[in-house]
N, C-alpha and C. Protein backbone atom coordinates (compact mmCIF):
# COMPACT_ATOMS: atom_id res chain seq x y z
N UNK A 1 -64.11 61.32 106.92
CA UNK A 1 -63.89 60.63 108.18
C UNK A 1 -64.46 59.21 108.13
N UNK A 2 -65.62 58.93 107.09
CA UNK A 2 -66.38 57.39 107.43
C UNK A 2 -65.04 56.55 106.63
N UNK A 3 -64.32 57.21 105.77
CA UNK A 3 -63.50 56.00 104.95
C UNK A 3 -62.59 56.07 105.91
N UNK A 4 -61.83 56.55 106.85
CA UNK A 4 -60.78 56.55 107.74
C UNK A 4 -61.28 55.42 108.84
N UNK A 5 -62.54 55.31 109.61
CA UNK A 5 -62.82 54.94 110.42
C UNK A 5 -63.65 53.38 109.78
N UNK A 6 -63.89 53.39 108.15
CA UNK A 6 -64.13 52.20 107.63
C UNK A 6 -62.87 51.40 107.74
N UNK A 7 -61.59 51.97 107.33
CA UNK A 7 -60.35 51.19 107.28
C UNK A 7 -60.25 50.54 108.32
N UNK A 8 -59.73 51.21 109.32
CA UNK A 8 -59.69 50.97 111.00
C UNK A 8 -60.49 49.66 111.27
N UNK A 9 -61.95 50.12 110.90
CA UNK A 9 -62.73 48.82 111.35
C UNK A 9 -62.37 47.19 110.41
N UNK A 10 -61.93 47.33 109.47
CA UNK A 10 -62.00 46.77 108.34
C UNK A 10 -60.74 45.83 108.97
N UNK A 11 -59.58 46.92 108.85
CA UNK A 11 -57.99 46.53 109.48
C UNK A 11 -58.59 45.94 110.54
N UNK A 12 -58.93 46.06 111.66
CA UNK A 12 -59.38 45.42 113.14
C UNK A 12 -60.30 44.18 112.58
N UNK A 13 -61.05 44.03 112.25
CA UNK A 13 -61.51 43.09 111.85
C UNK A 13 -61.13 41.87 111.58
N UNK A 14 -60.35 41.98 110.48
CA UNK A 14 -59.55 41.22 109.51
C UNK A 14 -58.18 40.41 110.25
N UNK A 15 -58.04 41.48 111.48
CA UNK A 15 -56.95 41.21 111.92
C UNK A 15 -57.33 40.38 113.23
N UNK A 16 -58.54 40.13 113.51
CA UNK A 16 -59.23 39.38 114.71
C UNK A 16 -59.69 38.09 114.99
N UNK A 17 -59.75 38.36 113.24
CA UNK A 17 -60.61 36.71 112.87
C UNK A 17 -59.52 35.17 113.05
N UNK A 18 -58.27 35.91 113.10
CA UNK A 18 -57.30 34.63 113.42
C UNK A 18 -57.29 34.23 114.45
N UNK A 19 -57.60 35.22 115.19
CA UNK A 19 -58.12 35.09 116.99
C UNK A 19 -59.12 34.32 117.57
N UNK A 20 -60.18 35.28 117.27
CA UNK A 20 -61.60 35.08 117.72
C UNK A 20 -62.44 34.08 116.69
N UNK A 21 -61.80 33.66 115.76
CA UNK A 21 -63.20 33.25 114.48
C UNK A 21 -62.56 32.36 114.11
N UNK A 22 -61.76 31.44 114.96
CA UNK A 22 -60.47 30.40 114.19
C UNK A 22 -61.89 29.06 112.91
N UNK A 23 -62.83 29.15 113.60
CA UNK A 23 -63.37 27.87 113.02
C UNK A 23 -64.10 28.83 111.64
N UNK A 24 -64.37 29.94 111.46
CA UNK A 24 -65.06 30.86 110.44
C UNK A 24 -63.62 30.84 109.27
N UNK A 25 -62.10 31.00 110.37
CA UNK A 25 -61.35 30.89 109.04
C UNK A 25 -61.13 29.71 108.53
N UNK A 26 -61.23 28.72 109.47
CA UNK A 26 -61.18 27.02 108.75
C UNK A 26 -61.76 26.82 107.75
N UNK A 27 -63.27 27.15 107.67
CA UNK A 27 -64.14 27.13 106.99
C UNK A 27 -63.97 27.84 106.01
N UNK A 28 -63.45 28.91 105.35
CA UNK A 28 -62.99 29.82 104.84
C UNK A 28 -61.97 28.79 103.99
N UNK A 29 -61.30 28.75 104.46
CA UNK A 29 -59.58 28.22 104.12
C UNK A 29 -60.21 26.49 103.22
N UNK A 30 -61.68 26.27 103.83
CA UNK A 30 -61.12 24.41 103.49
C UNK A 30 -62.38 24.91 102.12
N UNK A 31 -62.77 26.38 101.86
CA UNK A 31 -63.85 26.27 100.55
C UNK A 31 -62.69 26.58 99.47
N UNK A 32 -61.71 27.67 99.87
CA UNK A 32 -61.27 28.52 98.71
C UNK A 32 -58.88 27.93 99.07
N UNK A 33 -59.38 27.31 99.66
CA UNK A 33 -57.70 26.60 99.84
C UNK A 33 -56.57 28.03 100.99
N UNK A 34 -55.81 27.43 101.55
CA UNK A 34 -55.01 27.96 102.40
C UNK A 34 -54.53 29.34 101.51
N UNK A 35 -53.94 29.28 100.47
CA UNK A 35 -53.32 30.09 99.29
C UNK A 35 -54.51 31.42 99.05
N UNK A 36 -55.98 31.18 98.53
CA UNK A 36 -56.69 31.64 98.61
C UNK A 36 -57.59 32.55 99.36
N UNK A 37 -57.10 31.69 100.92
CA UNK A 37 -57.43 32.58 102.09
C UNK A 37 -56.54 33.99 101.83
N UNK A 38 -55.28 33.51 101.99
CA UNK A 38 -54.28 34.46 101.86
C UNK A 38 -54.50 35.62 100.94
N UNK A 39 -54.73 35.07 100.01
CA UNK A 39 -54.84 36.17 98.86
C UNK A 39 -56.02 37.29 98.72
N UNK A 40 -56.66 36.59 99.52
CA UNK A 40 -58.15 37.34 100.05
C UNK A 40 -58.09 38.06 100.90
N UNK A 41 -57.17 37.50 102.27
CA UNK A 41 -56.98 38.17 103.37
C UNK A 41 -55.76 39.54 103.00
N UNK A 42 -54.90 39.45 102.12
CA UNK A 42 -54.40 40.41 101.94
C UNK A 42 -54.89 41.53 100.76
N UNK A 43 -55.74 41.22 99.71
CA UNK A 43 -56.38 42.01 99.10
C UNK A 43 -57.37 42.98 100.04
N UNK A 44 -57.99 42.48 101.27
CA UNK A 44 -59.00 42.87 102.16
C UNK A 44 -58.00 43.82 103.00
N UNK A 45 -56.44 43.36 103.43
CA UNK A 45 -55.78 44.22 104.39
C UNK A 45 -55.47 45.37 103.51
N UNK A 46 -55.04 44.96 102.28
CA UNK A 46 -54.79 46.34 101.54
C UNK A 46 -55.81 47.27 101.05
N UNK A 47 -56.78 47.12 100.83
CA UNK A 47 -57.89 47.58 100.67
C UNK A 47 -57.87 48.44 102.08
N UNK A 48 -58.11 48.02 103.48
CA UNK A 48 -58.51 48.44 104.75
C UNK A 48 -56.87 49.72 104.71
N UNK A 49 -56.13 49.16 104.22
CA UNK A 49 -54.95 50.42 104.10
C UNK A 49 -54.97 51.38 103.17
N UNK A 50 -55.81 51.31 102.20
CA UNK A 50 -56.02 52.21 101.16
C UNK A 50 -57.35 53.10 101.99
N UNK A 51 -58.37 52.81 102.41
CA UNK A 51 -59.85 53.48 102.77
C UNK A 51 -58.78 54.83 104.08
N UNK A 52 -57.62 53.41 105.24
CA UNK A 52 -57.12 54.67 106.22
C UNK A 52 -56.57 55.79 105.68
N UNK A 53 -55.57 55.12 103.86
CA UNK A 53 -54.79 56.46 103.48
C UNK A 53 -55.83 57.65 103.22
N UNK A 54 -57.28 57.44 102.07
CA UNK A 54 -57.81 58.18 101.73
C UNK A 54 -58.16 58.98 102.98
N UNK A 55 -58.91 57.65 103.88
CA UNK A 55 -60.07 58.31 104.84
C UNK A 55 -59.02 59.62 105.83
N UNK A 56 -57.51 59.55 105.37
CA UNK A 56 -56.66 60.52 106.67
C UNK A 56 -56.77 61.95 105.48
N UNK A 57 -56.13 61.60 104.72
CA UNK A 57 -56.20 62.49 103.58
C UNK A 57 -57.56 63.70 103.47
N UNK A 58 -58.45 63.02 103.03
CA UNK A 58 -60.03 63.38 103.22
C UNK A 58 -60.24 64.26 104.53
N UNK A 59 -59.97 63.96 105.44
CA UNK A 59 -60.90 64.22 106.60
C UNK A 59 -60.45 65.79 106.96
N UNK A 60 -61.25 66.30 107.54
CA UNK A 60 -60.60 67.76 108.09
C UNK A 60 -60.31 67.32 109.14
N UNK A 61 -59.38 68.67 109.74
CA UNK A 61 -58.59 68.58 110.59
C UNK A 61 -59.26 69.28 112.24
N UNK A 62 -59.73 68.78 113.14
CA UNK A 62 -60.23 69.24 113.85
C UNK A 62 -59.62 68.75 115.12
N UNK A 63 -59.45 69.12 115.94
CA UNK A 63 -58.98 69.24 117.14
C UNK A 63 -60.31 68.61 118.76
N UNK A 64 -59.95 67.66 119.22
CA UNK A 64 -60.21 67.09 120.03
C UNK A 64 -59.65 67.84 121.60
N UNK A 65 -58.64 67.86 121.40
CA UNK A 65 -57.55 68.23 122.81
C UNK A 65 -56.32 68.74 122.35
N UNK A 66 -55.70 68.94 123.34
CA UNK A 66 -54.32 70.29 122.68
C UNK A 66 -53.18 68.83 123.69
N UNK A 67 -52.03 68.50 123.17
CA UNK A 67 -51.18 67.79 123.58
C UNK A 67 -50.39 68.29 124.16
N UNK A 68 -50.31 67.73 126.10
CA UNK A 68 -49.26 68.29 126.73
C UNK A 68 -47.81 68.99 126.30
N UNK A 69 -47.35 70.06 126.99
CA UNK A 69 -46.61 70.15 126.99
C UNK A 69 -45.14 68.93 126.86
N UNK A 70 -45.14 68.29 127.87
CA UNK A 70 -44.23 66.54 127.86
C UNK A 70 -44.55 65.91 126.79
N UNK A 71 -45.91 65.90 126.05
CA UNK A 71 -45.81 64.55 125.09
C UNK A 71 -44.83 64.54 123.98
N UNK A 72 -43.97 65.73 123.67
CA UNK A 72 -43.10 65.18 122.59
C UNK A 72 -41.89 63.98 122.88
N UNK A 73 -41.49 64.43 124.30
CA UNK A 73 -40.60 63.66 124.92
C UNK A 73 -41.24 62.02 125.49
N UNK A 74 -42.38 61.86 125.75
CA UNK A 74 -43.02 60.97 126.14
C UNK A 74 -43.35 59.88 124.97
N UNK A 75 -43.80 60.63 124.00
CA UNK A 75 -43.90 60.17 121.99
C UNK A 75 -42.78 59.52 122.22
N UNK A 76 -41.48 60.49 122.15
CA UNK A 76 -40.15 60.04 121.33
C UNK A 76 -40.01 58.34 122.09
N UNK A 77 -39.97 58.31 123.47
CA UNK A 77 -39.81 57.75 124.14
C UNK A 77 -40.54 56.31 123.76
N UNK A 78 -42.12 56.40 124.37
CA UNK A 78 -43.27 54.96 123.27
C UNK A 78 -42.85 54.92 122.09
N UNK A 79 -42.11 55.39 121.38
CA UNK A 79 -42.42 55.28 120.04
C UNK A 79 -40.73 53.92 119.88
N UNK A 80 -39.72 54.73 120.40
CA UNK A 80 -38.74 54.15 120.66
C UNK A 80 -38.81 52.46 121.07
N UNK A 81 -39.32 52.41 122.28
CA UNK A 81 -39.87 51.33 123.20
C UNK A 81 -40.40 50.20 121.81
N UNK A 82 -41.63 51.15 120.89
CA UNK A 82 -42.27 50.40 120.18
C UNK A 82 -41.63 49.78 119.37
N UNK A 83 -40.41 50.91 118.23
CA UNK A 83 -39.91 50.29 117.31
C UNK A 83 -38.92 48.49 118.36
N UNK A 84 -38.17 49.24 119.30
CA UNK A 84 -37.56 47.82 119.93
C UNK A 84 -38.20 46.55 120.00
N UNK A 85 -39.49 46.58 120.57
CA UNK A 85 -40.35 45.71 120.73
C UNK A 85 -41.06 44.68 119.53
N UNK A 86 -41.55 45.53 118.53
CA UNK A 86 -42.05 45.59 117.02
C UNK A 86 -40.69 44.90 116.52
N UNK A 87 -39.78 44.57 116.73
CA UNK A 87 -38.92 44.46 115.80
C UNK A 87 -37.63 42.82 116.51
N UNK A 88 -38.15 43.06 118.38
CA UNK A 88 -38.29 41.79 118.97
C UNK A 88 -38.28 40.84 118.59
N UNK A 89 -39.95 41.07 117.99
CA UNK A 89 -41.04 39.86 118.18
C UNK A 89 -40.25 38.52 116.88
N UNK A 90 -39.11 38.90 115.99
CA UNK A 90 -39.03 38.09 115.29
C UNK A 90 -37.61 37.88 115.45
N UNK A 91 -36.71 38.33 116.76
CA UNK A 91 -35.67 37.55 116.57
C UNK A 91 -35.41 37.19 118.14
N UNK A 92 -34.38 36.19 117.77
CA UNK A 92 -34.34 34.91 119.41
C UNK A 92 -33.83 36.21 120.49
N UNK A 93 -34.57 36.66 121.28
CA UNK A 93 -34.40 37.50 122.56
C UNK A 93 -35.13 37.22 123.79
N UNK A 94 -34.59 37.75 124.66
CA UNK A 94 -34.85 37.04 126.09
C UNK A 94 -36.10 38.69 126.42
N UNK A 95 -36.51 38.88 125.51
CA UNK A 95 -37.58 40.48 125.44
C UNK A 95 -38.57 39.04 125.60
N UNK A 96 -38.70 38.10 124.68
CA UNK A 96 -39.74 37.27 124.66
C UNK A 96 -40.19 36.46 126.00
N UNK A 97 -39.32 36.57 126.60
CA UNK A 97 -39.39 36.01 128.04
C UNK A 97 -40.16 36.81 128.98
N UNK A 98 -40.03 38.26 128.71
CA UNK A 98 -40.78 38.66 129.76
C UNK A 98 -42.17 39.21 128.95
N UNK A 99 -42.33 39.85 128.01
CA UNK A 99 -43.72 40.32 127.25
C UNK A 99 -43.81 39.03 126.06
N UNK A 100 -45.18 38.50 126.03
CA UNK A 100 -45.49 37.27 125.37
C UNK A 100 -45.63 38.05 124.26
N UNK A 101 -46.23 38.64 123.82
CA UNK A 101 -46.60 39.40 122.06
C UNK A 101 -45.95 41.17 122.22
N UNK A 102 -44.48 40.52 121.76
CA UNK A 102 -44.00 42.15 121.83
C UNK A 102 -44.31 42.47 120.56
N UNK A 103 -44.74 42.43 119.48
CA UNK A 103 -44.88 42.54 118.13
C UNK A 103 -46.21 43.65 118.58
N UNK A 104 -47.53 42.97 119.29
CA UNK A 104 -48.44 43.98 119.92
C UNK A 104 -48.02 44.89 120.86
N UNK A 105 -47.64 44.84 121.70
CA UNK A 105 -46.68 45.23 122.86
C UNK A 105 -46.41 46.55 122.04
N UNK A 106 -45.57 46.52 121.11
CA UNK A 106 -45.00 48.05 120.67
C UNK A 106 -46.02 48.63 120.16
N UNK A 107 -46.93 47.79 119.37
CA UNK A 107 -47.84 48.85 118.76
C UNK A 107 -48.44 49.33 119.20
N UNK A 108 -49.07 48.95 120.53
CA UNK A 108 -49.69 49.73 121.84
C UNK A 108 -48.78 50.95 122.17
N UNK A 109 -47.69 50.89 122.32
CA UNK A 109 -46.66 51.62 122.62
C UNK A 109 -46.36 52.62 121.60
N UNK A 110 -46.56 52.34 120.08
CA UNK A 110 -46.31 53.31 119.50
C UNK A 110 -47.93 53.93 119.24
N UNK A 111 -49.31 53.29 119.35
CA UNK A 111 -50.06 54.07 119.32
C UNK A 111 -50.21 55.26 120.67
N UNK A 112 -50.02 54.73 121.67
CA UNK A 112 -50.14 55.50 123.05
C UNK A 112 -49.27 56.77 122.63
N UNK A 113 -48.16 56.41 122.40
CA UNK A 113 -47.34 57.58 122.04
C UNK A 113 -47.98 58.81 121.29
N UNK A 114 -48.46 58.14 120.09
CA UNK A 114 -49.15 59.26 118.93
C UNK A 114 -50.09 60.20 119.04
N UNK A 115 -50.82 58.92 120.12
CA UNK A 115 -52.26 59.94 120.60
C UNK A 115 -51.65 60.90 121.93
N UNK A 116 -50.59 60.92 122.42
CA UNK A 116 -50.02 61.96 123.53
C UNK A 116 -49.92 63.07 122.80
N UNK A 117 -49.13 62.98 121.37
CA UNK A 117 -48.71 64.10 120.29
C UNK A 117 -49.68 64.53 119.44
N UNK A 118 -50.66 63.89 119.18
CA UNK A 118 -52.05 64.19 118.22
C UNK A 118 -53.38 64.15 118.92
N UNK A 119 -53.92 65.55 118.94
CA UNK A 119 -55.26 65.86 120.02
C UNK A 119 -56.43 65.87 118.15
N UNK A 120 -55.67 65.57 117.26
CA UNK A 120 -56.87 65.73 116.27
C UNK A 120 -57.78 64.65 116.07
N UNK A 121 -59.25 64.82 115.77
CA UNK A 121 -59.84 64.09 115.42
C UNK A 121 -59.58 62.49 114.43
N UNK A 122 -58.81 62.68 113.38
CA UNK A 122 -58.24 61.69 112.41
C UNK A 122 -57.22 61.02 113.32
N UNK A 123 -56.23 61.64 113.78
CA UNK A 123 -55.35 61.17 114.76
C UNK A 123 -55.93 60.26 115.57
N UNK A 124 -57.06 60.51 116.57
CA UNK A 124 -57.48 59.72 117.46
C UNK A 124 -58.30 58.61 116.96
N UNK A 125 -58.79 58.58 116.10
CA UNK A 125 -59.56 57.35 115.06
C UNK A 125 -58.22 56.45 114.85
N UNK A 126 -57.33 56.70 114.21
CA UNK A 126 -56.53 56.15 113.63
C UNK A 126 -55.47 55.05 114.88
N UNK A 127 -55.22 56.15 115.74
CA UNK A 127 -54.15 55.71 116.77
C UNK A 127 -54.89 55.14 117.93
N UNK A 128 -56.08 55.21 118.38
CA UNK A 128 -56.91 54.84 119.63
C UNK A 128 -57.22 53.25 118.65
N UNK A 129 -57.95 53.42 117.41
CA UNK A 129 -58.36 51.94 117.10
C UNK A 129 -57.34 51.30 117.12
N UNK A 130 -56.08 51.35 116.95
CA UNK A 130 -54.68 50.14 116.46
C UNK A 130 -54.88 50.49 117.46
N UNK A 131 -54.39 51.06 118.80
CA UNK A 131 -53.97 50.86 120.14
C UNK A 131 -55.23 49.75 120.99
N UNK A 132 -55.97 50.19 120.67
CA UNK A 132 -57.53 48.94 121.33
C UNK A 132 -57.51 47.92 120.94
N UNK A 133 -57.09 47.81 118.89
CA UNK A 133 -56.79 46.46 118.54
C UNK A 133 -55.83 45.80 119.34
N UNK A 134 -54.78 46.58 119.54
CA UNK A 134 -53.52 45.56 119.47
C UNK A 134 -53.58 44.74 121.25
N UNK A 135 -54.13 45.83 122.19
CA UNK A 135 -54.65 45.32 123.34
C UNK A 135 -55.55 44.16 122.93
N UNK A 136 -56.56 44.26 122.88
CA UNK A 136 -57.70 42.92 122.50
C UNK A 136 -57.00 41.70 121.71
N UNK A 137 -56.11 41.92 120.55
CA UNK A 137 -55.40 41.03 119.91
C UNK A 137 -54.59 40.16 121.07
N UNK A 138 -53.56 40.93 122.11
CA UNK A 138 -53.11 40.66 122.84
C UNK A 138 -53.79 39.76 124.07
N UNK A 139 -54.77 40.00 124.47
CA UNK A 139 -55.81 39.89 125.49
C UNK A 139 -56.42 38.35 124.66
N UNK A 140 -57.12 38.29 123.55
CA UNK A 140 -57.38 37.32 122.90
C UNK A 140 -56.47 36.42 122.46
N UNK A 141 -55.55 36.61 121.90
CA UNK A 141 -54.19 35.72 121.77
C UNK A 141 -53.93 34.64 122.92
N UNK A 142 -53.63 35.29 124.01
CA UNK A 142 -53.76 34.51 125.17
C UNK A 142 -54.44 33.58 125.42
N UNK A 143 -55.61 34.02 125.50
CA UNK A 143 -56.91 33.25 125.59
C UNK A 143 -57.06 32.15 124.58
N UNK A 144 -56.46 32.49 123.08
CA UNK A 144 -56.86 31.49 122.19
C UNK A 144 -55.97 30.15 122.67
N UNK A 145 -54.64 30.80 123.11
CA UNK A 145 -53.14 30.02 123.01
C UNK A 145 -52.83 29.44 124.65
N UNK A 146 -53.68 29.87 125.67
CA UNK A 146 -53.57 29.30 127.04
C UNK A 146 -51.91 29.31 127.86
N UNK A 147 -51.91 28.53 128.51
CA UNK A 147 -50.96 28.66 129.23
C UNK A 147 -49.07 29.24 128.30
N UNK A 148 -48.68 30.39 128.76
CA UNK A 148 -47.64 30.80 128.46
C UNK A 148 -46.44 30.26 128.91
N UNK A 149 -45.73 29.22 128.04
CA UNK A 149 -44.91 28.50 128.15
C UNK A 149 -43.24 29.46 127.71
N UNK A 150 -42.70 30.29 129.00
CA UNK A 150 -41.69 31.11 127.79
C UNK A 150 -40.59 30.43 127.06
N UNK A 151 -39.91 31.30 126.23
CA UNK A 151 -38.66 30.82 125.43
C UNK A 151 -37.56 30.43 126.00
N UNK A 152 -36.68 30.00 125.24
CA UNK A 152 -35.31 29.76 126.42
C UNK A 152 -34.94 30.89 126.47
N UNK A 153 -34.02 31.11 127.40
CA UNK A 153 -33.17 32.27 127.70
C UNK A 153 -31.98 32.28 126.84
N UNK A 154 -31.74 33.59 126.00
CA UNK A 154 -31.04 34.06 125.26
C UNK A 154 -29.34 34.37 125.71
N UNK A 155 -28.73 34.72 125.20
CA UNK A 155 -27.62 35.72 125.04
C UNK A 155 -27.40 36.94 125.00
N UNK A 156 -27.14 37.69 126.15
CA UNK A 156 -27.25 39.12 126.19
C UNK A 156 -27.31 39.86 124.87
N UNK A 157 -25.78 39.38 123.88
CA UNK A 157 -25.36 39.69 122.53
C UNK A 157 -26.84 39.55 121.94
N UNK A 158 -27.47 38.70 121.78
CA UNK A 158 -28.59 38.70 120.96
C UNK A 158 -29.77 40.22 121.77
N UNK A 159 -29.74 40.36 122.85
CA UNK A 159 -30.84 41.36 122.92
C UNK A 159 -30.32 42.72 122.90
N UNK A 160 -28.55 42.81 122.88
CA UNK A 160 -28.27 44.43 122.99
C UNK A 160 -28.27 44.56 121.04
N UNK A 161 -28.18 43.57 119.93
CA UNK A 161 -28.15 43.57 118.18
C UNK A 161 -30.04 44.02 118.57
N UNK A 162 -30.38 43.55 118.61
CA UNK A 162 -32.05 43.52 118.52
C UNK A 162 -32.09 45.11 118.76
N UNK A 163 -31.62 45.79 120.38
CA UNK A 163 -32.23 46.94 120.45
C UNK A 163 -31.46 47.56 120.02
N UNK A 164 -30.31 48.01 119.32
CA UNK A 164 -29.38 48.42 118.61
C UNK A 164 -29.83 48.89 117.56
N UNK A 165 -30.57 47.50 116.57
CA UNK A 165 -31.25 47.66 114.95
C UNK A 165 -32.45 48.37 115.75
N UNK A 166 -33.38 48.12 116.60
CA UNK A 166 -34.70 48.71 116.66
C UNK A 166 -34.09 50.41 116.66
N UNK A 167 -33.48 50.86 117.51
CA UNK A 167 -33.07 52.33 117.82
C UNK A 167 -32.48 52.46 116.18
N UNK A 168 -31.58 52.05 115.84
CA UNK A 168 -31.20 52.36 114.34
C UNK A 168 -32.55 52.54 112.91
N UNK A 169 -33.24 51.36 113.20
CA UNK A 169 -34.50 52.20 112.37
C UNK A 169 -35.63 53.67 112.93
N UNK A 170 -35.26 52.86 113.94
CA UNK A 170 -36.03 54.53 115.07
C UNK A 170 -35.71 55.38 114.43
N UNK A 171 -34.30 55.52 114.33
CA UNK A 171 -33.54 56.90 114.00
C UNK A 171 -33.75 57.24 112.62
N UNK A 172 -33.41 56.19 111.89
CA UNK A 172 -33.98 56.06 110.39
C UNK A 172 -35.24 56.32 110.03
N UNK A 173 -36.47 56.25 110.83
CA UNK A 173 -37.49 56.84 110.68
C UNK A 173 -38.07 57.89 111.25
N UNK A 174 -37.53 58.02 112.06
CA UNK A 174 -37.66 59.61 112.78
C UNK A 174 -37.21 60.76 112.15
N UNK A 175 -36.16 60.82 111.59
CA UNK A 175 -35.18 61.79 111.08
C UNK A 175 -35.44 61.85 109.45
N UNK A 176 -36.09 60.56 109.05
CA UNK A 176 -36.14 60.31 107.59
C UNK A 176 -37.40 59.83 106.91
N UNK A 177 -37.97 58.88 107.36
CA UNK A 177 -39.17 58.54 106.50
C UNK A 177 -40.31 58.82 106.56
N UNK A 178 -40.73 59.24 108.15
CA UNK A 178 -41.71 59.72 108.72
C UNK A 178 -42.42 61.11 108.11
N UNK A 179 -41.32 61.87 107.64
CA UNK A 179 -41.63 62.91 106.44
C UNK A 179 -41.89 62.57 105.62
N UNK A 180 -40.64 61.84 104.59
CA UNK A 180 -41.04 61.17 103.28
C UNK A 180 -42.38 60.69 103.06
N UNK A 181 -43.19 60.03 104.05
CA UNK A 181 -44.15 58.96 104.14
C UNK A 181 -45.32 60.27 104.35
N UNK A 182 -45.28 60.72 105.35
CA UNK A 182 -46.41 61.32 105.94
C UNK A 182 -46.22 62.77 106.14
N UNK A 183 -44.98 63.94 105.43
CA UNK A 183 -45.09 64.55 105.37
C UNK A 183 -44.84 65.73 106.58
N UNK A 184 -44.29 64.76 107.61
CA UNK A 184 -44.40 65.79 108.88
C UNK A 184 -42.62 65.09 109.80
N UNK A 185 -42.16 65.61 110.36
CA UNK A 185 -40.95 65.71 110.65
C UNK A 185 -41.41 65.69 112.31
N UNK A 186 -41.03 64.14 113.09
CA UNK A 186 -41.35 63.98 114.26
C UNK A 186 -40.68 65.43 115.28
N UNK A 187 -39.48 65.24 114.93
CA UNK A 187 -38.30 66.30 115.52
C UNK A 187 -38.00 67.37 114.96
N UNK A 188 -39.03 68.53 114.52
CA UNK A 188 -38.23 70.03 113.96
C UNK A 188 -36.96 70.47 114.08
């Protein structure tokens, strides 16, 4: 459980400092060059993704709470929401107009979801920290970036392709990789 909950912290961390520590990464960036940051910052993210794989792997399985009856339908649902959102954040949609960081936005959405469907201990480490990150990221983002100036307004066509592909990988990972990957089949 400490390498699961090292990742988490590690991942949160790493992922804050662009936020909260802008002058710690300047400083960073103007010893070892922009390139260098990078290469550091992603050796450190993959690392923080290797400690969550072990630390999930590793950990026993213990039970916190038993998941409503509704949360499978409630899951399917955040999780849905999330992939749309998650998948938003990088093309011209009028989604950007109304939620400023849908990229966080879903991941809140797909952590909320997980922890409805997973009362286990590893589960709730895993899915409560990204869900707290991605709030605080969100919450701090703001704060770093001030007044929310939105995008122009889109083309319907552009936001029904967006949630179209998001539901199409949904489906693609629901039905397909989510096993492959992790061994467990959202939908029996």
């Amino acid at each position: 459980m400490a390498l699961l909950i090292l990742g988490v912290a590690l991942f949160t961390l790493l992922h804050l400092v662009p936020i909260f520590a802008t002058e710690t990464r300047a400083s960073v960036v103007s010893r070892i060059s922009e390139n260098g940051y990078k290469a550091l910052y992603s050796l450190a993210t993959f690392s923080a993704f290797y400690f969550i794989y072990k630390g999930w792997t590793l950990s026993e399985v213990t039970f916190l709470y038993s998941p409503p009856s509704w949360s499978p339908h409630a899951t399917a649902l955040l999780v849905l929401i999330g992939f749309v959102l998650f998948f938003s954040s990088r093309a011209p949609t009028n989604i950007k107009r109304y939620i400023r960081h849908p990229q966080l936005a879903g991941l809140a959405c797909w952590a909320a979801g997980h922890l409805l469907s997973n009362g286990e201990t590893r589960s709730v480490i895993l899915f409560a920290g990204l869900g707290v990150w991605s709030v605080i990221a969100m919450l701090g983002s703001n704060r770093r970036d001030g007044e929310w100036i939105k995008p122009e307004s889109q083309s319907l066509a552009k936001d029904i392709v967006t949630i179209v592909i998001g539901l199409a990988l949904y489906i693609g990972f629901a039905f397909w990789a989510h096993e492959f990957l992790f061994g467990m089949r959202p939908f029996p």
